[in-house]
N, C-alpha and C. Protein backbone atom coordinates (compact mmCIF):
# COMPACT_ATOMS: atom_id res chain seq x y z
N UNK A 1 -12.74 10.13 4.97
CA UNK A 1 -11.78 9.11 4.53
C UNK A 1 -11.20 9.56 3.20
N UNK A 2 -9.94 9.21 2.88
CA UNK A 2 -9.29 9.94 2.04
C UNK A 2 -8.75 9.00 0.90
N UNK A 3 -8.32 8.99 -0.15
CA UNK A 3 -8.20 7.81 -1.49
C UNK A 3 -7.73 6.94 -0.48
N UNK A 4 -6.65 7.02 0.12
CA UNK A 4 -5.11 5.97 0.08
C UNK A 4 -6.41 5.34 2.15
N UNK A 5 -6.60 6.10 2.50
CA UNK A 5 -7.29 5.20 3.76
C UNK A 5 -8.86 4.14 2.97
N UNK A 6 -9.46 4.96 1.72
CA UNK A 6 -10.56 3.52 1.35
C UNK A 6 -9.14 2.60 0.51
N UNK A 7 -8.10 3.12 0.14
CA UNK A 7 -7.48 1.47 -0.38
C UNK A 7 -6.99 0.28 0.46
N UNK A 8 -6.37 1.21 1.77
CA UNK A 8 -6.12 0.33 2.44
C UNK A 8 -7.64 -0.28 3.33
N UNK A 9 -8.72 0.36 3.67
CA UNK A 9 -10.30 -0.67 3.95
C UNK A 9 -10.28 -1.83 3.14
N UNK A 10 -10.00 -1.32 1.24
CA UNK A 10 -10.55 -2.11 0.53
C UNK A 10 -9.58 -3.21 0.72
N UNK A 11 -8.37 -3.36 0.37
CA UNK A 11 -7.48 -4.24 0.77
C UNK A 11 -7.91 -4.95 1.73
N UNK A 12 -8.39 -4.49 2.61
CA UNK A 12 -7.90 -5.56 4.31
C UNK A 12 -9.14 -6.23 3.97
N UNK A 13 -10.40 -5.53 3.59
CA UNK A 13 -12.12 -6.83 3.37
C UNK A 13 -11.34 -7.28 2.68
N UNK A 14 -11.33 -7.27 1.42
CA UNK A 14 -11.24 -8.35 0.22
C UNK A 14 -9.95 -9.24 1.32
N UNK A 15 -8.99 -9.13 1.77
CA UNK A 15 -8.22 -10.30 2.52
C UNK A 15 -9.70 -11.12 3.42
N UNK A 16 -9.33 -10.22 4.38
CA UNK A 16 -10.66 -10.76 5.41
C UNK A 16 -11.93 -11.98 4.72
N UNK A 17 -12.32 -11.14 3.61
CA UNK A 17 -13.74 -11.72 3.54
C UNK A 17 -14.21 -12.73 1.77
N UNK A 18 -12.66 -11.87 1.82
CA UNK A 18 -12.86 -13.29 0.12
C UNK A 18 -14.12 -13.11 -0.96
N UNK A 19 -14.47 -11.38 -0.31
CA UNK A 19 -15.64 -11.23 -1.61
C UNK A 19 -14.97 -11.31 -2.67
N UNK A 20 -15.82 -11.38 -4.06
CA UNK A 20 -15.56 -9.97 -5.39
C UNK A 20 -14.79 -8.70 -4.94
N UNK A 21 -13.34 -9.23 -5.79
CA UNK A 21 -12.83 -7.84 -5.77
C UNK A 21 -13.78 -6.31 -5.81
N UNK A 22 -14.53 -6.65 -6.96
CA UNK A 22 -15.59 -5.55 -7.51
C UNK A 22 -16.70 -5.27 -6.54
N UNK A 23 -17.22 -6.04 -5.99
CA UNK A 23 -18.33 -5.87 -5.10
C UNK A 23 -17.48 -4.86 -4.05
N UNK A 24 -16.21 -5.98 -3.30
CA UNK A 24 -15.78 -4.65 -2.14
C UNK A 24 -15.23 -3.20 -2.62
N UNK A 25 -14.89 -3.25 -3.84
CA UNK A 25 -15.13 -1.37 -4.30
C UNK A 25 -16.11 -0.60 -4.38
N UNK A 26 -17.32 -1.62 -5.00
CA UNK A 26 -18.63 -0.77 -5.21
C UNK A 26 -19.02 -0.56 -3.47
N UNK A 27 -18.83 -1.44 -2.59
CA UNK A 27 -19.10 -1.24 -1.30
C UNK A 27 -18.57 0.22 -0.79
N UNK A 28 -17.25 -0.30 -0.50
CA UNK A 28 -16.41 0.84 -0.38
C UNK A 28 -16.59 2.52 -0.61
N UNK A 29 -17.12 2.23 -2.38
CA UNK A 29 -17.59 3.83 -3.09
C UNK A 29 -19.05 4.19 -2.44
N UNK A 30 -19.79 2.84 -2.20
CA UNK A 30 -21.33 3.64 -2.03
C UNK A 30 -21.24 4.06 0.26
N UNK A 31 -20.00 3.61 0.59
CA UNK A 31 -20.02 4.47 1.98
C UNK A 31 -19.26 5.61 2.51
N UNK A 32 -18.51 6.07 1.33
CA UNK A 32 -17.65 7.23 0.93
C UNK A 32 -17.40 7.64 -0.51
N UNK A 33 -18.17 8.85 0.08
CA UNK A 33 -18.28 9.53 -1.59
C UNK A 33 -17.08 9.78 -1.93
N UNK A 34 -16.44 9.99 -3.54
CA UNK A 34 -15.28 10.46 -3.88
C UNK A 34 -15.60 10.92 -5.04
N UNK A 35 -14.78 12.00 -5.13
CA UNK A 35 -14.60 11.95 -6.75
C UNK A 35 -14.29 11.60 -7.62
N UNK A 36 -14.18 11.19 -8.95
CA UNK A 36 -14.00 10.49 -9.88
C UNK A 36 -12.51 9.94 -10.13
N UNK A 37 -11.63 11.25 -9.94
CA UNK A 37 -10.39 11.24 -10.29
C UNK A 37 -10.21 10.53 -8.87
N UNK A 38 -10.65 10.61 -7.67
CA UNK A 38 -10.07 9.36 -6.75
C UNK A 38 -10.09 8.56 -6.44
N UNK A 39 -11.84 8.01 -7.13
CA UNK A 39 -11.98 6.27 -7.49
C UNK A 39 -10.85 6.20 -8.66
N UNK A 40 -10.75 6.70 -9.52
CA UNK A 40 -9.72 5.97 -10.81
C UNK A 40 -8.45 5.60 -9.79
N UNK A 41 -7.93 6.67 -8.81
CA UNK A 41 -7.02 6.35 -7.78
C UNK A 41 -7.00 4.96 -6.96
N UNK A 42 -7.97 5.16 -6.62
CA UNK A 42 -8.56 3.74 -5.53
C UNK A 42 -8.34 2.67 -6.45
N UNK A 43 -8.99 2.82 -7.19
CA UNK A 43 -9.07 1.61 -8.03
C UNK A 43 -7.24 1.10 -8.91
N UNK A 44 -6.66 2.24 -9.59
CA UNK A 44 -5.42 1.86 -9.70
C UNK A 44 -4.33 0.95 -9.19
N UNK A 45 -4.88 2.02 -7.77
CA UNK A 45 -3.64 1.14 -6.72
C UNK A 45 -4.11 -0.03 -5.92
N UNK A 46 -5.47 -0.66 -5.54
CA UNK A 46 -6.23 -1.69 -5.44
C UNK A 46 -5.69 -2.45 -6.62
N UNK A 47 -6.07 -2.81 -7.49
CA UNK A 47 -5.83 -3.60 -8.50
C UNK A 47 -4.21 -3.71 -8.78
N UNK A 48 -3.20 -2.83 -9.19
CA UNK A 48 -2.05 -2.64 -9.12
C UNK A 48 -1.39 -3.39 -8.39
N UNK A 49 -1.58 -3.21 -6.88
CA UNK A 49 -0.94 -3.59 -5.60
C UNK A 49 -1.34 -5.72 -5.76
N UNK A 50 -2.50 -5.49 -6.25
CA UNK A 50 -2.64 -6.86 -5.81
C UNK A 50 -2.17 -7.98 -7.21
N UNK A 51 -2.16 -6.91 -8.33
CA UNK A 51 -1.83 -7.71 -9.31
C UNK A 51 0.07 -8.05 -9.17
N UNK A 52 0.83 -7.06 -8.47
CA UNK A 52 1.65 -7.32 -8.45
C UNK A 52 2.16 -7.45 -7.00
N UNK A 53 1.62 -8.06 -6.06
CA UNK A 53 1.37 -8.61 -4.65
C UNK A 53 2.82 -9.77 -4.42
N UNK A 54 3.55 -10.13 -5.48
CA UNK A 54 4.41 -11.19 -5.21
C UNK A 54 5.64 -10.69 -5.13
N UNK A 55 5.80 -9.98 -6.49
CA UNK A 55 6.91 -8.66 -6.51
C UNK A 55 7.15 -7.65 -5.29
N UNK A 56 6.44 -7.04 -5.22
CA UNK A 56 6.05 -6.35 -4.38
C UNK A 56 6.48 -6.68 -2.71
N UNK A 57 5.95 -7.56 -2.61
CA UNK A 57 6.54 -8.66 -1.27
C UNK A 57 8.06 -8.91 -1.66
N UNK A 58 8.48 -9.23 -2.97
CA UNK A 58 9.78 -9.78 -2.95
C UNK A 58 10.87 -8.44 -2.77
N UNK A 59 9.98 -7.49 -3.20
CA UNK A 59 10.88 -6.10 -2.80
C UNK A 59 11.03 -5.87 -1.44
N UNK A 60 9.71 -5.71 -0.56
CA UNK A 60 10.13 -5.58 0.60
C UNK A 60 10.78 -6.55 1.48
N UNK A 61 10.76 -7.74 0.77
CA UNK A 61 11.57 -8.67 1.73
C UNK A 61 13.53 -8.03 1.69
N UNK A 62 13.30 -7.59 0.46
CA UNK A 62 15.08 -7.26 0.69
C UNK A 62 15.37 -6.34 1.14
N UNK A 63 14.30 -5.23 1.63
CA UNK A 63 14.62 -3.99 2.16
C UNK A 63 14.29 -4.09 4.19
N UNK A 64 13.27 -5.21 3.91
CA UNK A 64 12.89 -5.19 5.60
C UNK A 64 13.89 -6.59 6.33
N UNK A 65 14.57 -6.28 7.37
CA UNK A 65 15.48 -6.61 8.28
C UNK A 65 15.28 -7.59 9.06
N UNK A 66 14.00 -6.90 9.57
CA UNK A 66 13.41 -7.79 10.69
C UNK A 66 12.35 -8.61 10.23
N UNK A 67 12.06 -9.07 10.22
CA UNK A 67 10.82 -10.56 9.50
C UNK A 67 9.79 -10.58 10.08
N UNK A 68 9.62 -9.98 11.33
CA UNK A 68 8.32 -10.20 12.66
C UNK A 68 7.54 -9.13 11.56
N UNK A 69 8.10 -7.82 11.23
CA UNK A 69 7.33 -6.76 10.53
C UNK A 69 6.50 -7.31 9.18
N UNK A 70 7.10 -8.39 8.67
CA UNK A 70 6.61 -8.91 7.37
C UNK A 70 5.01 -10.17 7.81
N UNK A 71 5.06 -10.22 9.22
CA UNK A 71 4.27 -10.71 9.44
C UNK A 71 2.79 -9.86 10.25
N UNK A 72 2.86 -8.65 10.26
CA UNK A 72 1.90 -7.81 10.38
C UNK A 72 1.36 -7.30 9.39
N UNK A 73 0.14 -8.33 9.58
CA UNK A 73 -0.85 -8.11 8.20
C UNK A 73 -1.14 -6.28 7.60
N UNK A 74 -1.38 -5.84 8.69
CA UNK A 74 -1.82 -4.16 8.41
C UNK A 74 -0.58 -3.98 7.95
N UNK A 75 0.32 -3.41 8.69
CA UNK A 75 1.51 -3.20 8.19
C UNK A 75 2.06 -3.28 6.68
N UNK A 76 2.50 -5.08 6.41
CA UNK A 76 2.27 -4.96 4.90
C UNK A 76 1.56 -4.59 4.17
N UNK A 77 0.01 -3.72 4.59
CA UNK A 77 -0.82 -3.57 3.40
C UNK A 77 -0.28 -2.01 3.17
N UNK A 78 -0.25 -1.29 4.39
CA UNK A 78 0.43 0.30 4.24
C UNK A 78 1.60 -0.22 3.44
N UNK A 79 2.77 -0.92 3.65
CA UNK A 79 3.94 -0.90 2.77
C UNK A 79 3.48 -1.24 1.44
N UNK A 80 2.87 -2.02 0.90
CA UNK A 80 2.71 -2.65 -0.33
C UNK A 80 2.07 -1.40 -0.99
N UNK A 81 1.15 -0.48 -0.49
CA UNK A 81 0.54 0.50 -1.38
C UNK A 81 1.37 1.32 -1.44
N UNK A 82 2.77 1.92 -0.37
CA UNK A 82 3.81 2.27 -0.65
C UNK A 82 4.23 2.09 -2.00
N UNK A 83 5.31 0.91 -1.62
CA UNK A 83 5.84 0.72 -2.84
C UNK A 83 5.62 0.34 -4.24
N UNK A 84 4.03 0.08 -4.34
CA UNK A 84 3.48 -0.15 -5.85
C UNK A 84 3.27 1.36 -5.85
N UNK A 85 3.05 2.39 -5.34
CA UNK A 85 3.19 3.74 -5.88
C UNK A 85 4.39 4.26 -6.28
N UNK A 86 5.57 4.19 -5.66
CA UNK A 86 6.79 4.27 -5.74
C UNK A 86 7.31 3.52 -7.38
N UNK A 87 7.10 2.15 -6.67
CA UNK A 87 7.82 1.44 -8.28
C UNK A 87 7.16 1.57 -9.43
N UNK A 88 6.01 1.25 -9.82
CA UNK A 88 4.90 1.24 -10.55
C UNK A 88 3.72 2.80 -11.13
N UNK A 89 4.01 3.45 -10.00
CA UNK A 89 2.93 4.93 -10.50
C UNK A 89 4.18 6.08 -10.60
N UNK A 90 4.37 6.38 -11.95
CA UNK A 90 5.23 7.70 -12.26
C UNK A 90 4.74 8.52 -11.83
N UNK A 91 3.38 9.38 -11.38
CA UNK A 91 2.52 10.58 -11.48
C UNK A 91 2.51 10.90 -10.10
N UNK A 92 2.89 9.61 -8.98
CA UNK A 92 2.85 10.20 -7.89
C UNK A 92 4.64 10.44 -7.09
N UNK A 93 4.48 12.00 -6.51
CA UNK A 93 5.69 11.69 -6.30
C UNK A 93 6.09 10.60 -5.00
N UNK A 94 7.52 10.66 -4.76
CA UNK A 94 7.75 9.34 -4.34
C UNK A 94 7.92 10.11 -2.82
N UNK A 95 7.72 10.78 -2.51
CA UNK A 95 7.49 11.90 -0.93
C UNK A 95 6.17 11.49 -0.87
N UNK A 96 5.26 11.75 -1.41
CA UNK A 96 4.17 11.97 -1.63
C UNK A 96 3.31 10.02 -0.93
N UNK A 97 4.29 9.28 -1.74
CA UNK A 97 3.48 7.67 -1.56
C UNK A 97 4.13 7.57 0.26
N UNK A 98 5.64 8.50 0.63
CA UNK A 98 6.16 7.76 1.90
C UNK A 98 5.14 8.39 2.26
N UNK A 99 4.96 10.23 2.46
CA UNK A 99 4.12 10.49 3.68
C UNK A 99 2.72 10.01 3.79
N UNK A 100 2.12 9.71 2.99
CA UNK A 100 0.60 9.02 3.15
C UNK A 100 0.81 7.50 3.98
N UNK A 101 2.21 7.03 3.28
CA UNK A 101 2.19 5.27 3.56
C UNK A 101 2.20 5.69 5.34
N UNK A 102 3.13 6.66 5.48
CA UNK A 102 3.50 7.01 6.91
C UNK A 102 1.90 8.19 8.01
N UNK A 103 1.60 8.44 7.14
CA UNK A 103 -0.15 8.80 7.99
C UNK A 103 -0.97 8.23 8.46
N UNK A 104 -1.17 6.65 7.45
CA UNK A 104 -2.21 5.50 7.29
C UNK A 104 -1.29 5.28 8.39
N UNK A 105 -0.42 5.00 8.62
CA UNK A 105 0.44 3.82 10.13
C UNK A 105 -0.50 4.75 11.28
N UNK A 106 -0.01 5.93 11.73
CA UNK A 106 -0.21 6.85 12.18
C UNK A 106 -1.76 6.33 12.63
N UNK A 107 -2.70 6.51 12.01
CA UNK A 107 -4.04 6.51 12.82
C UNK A 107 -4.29 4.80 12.45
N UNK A 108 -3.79 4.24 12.90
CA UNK A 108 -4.07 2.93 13.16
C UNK A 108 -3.61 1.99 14.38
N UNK A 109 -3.92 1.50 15.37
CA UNK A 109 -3.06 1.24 16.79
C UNK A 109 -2.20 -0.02 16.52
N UNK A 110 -2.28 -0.89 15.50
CA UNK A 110 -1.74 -1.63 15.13
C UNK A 110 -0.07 -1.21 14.68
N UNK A 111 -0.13 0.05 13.76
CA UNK A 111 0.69 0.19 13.33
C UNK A 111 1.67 1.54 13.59
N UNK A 112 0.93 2.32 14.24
CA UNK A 112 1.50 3.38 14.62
C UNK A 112 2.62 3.91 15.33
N UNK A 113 3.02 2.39 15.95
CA UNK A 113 4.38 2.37 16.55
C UNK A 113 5.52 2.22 15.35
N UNK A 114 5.17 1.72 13.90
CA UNK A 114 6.18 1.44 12.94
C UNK A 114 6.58 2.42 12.07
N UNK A 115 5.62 3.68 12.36
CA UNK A 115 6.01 4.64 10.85
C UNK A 115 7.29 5.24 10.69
N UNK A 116 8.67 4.71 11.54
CA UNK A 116 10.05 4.93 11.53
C UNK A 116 10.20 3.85 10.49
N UNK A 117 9.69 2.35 10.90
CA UNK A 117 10.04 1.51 10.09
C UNK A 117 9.18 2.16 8.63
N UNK A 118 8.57 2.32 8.36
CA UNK A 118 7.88 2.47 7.20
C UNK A 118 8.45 3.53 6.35
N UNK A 119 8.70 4.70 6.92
CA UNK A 119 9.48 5.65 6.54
C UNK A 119 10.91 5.00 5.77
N UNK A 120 11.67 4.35 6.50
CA UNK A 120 12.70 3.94 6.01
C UNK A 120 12.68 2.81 5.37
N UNK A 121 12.12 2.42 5.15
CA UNK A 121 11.86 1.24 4.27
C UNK A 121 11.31 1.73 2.98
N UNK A 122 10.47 2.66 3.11
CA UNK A 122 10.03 3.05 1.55
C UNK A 122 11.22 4.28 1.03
N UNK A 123 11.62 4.86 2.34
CA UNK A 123 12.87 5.89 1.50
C UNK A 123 14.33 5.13 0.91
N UNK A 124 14.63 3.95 1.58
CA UNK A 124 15.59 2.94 0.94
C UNK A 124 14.78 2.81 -0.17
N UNK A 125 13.48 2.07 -0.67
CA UNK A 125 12.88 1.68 -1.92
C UNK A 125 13.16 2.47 -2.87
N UNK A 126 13.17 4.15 -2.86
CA UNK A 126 13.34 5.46 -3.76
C UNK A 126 14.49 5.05 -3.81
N UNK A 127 15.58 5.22 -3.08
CA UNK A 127 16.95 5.33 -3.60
C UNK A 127 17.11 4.24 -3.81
N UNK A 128 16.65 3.04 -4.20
CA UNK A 128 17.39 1.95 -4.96
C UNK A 128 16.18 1.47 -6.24
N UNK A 129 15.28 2.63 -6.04
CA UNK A 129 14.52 2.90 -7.39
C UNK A 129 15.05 2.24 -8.86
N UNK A 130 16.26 2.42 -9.11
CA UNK A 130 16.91 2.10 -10.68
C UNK A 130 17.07 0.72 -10.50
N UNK A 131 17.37 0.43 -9.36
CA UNK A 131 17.73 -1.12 -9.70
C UNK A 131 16.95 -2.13 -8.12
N UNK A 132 15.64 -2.13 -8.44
CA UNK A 132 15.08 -2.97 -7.45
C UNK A 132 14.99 -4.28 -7.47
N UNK A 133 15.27 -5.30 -6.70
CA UNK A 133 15.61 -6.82 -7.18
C UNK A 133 14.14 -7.31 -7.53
N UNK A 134 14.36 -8.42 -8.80
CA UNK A 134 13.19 -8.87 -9.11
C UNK A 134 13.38 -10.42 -9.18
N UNK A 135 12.79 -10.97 -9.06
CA UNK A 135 12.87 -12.81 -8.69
C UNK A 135 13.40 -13.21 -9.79
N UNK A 136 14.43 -14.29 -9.75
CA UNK A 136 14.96 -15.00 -10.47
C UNK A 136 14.92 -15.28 -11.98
């Protein structure tokens, strides 16, 4: 398992199960080892994604078309770690957040039919990078 597949695990328990944020990381770390520099990862974009979970949603609402997609729980969690890497993490490039956002779809049966949608939804996000709408 690789950083960006334990963020999206950690994401979906903590929805699911309403632990301690903290507990489902320490979970998470003690059933896949990582290295240091990719818990600081995990942990970035875990915390990141959820601290800015409203934004984030309000971005993809103006970029996604269809609304049925905004209601697939998996789905939004691959997009949301998308685009809090994109908007929010300078260090990663912005190729770099689509093709992972677009791998995680990929081995998941839920979502694997969308990584066209996902693709284009986070490559619209890059090019409207300078000026992304923010709530009122």
């Amino acid at each position: 398992m690789n950083a960006r597949e334990c963020i999206l695990k950690i994401l979906e328990n903590f929805e699911k199960y309403s632990a301690s944020l903290d507990n489902t990381i320490d979970r998470a770390f003690s059933f896949q080892p990582m290295d240091q520099r990719d818990k600081r990862l995990v942990i970035e974009i875990v915390y990141g994604v959820l601290r800015n979970k409203l934004l984030i949603d309000y971005i993809l609402e103006s970029f996604v078309s269809d609304r049925s997609f905004l209601r697939n729980k998996h789905l939004m969690r691959i997009l949301r770690i998308g685009v809090y890497q994109i908007a929010f993490l300078e260090r990663i490039p912005d190729h770099a957040a689509v093709n992972e956002s677009v791998s995680l779809a990929k081995d998941n049966r839920d979502t694997k039919n969308y990584t066209g949608v996902i693709n284009a939804v986070l490559r619209n996000v890059i090019k409207n990078k300078g000026h992304l709408p923010k709530p009122g």
